[in-house]
C-alpha atoms as a PDB file:
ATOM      1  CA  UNK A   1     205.208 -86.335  93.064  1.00  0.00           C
ATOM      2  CA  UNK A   2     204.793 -89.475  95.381  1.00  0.00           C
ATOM      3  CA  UNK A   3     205.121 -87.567  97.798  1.00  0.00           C
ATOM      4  CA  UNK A   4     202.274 -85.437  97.218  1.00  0.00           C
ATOM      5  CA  UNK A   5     200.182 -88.549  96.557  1.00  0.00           C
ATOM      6  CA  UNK A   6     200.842 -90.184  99.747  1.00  0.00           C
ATOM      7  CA  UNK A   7     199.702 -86.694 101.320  1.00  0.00           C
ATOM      8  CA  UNK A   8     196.448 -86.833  99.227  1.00  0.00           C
ATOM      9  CA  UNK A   9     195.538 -90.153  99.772  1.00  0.00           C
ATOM     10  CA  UNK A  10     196.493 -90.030 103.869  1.00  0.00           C
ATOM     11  CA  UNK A  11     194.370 -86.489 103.550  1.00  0.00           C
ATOM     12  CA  UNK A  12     191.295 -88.631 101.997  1.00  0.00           C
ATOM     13  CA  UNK A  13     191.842 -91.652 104.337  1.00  0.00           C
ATOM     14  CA  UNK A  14     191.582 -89.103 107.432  1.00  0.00           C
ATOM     15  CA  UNK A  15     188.871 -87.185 105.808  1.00  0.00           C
ATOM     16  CA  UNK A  16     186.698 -90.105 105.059  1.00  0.00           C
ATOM     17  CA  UNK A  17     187.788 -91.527 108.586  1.00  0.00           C
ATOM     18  CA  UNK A  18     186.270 -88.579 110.609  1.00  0.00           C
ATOM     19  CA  UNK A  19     183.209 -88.083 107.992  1.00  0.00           C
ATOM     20  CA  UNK A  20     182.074 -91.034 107.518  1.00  0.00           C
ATOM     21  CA  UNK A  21     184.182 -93.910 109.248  1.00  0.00           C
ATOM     22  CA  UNK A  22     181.280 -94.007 112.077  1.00  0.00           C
ATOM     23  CA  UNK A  23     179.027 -95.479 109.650  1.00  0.00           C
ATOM     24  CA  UNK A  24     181.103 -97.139 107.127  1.00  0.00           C
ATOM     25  CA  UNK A  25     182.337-100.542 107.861  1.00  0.00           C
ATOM     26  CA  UNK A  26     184.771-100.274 104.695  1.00  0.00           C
ATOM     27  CA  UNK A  27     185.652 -97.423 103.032  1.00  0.00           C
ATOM     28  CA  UNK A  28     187.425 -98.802  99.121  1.00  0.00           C
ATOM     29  CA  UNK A  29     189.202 -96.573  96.932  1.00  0.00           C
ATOM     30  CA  UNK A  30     189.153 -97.620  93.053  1.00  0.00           C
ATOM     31  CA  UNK A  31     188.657 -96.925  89.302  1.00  0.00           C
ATOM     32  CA  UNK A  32     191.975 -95.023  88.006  1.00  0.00           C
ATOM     33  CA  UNK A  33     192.600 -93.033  91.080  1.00  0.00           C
ATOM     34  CA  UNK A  34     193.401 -96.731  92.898  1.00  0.00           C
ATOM     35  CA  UNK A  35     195.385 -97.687  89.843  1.00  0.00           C
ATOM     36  CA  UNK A  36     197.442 -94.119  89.533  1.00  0.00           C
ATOM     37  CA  UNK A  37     195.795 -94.086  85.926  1.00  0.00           C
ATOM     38  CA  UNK A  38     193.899 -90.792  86.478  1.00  0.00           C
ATOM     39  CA  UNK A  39     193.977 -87.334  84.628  1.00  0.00           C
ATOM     40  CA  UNK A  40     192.972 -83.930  85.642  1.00  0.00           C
ATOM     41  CA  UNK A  41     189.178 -84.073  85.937  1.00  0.00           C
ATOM     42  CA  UNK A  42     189.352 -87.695  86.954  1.00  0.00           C
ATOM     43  CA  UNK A  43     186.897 -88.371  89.603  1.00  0.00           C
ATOM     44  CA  UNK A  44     187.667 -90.373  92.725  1.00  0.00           C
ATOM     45  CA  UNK A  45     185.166 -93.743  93.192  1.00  0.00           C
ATOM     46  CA  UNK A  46     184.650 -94.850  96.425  1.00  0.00           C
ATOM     47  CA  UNK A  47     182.716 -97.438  98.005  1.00  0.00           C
ATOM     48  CA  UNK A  48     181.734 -97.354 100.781  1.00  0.00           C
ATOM     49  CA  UNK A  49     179.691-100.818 102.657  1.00  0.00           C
ATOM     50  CA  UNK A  50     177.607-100.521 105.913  1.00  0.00           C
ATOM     51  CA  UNK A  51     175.494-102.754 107.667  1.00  0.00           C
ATOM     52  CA  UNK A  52     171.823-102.726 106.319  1.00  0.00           C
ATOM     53  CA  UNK A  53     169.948-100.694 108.475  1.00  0.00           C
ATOM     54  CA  UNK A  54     172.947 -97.312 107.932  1.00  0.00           C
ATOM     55  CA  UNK A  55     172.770 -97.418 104.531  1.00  0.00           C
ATOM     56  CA  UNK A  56     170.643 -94.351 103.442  1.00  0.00           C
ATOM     57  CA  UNK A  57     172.045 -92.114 106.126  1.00  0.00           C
ATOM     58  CA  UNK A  58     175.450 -93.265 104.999  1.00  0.00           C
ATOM     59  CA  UNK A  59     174.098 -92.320 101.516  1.00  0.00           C
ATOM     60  CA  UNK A  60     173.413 -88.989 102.351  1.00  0.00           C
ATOM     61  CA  UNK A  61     176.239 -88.517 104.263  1.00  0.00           C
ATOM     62  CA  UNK A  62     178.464 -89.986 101.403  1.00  0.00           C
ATOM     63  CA  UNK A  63     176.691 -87.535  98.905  1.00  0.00           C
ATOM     64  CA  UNK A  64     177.245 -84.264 101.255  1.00  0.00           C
ATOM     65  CA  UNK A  65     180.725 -85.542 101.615  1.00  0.00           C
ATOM     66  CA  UNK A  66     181.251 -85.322  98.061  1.00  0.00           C
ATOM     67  CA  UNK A  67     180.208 -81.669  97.955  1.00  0.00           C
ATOM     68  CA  UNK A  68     181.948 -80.445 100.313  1.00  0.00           C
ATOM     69  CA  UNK A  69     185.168 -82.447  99.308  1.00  0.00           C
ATOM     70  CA  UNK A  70     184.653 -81.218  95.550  1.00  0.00           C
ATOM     71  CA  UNK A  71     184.219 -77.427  96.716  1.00  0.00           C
ATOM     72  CA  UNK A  72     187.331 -78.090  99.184  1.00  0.00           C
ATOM     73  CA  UNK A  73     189.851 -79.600  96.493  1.00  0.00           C
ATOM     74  CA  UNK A  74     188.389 -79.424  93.378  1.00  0.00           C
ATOM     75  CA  UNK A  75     188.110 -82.939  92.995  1.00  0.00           C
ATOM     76  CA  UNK A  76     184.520 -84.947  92.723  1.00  0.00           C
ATOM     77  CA  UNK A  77     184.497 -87.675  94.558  1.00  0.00           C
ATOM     78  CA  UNK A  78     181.704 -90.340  93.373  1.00  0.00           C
ATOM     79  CA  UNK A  79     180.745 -92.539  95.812  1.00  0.00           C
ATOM     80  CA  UNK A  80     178.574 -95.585  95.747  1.00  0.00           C
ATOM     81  CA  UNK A  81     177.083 -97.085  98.981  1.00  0.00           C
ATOM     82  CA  UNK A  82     175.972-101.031  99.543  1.00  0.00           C
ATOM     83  CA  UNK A  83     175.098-102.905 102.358  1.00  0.00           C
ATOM     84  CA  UNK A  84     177.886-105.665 103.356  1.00  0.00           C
ATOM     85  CA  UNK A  85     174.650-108.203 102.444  1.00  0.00           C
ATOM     86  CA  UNK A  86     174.816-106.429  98.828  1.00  0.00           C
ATOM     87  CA  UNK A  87     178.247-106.492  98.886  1.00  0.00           C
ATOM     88  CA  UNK A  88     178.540-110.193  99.402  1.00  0.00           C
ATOM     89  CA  UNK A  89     175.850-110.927  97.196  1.00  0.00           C
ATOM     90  CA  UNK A  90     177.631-108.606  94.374  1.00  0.00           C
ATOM     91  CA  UNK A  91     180.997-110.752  95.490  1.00  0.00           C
ATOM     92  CA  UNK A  92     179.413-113.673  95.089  1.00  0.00           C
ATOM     93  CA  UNK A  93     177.626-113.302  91.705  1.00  0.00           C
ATOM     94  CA  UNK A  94     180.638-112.943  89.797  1.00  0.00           C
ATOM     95  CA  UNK A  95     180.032-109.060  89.695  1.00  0.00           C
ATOM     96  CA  UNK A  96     182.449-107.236  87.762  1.00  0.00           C
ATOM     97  CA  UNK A  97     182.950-104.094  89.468  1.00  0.00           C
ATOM     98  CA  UNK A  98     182.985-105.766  92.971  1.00  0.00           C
ATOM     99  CA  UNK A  99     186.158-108.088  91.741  1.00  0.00           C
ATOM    100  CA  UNK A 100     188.154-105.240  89.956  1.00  0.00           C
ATOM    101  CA  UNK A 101     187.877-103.568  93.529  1.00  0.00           C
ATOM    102  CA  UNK A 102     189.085-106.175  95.465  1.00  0.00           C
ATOM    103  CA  UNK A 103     191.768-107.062  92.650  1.00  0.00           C
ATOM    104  CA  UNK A 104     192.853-103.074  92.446  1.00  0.00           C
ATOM    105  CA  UNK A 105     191.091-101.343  95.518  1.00  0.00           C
ATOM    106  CA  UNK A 106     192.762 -99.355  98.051  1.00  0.00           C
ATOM    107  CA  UNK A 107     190.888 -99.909 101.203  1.00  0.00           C
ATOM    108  CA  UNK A 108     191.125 -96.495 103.441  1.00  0.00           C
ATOM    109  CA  UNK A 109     189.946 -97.704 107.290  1.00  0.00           C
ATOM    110  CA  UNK A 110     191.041-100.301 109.235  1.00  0.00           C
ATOM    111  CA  UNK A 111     188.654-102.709 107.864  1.00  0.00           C
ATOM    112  CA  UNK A 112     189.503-104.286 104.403  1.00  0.00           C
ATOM    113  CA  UNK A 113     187.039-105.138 101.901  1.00  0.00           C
ATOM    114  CA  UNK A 114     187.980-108.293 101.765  1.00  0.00           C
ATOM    115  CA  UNK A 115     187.252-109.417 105.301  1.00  0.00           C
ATOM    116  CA  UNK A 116     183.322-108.106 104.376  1.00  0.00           C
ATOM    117  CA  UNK A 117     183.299-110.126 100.863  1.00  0.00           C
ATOM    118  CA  UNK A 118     184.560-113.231 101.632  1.00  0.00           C
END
């Protein structure tokens, strides 16, 4: 079983990677797929944070994503999309959903959330 959740996640990191690692800066799994609390029909939340002037394309591209990752594996994938300005600002608010990401998130490129936020 651990197994077969290292394969999935390293099979989303590599998907996400080649989709949409161009224009993602940070690419953050969370929500109960980062904390192994999920059930069949669980969705997977991802955000994703680009630099200002990417983020509608990365939008769209996140969205198409989705689709074709739901039709693939059966599995919908919900992303949300901010800028690393509306990141920081989210970060810096006290936002709740930005700090349970950082606190739980598992970040899938190279580039950790973190190192955006702070």
């Amino acid at each position: 079983m651990f197994q077969a959740e290292k394969h999935f996640q390293s099979l989303l990191r590599n998907s996400i990677a080649h989709s949409l690692g161009k224009d993602a800066r940070t690419a953050t799994l969370f929500g109960s797929a980062a904390r192994k609390e999920d059930q069949p029909g669980s969705d997977i939340d991802l955000l994703l944070v680009t630099d200002g002037a990417a983020k509608a394309g990365l939008e769209d591209k996140a969205l198409e994503f989705g689709r074709g990752f739901a039709r693939k594996y059966g599995i919908r994938l919900s992303p949300i999309t901010y800028s690393a300005a509306e990141a920081k600002k989210k970060y810096r608010s006290g936002d709740p959903l930005m700090k349970n990401i950082l606190a739980h998130g598992i970040d899938l490129l190279d580039k950790k959330l973190k190192d955006v936020v702070l």
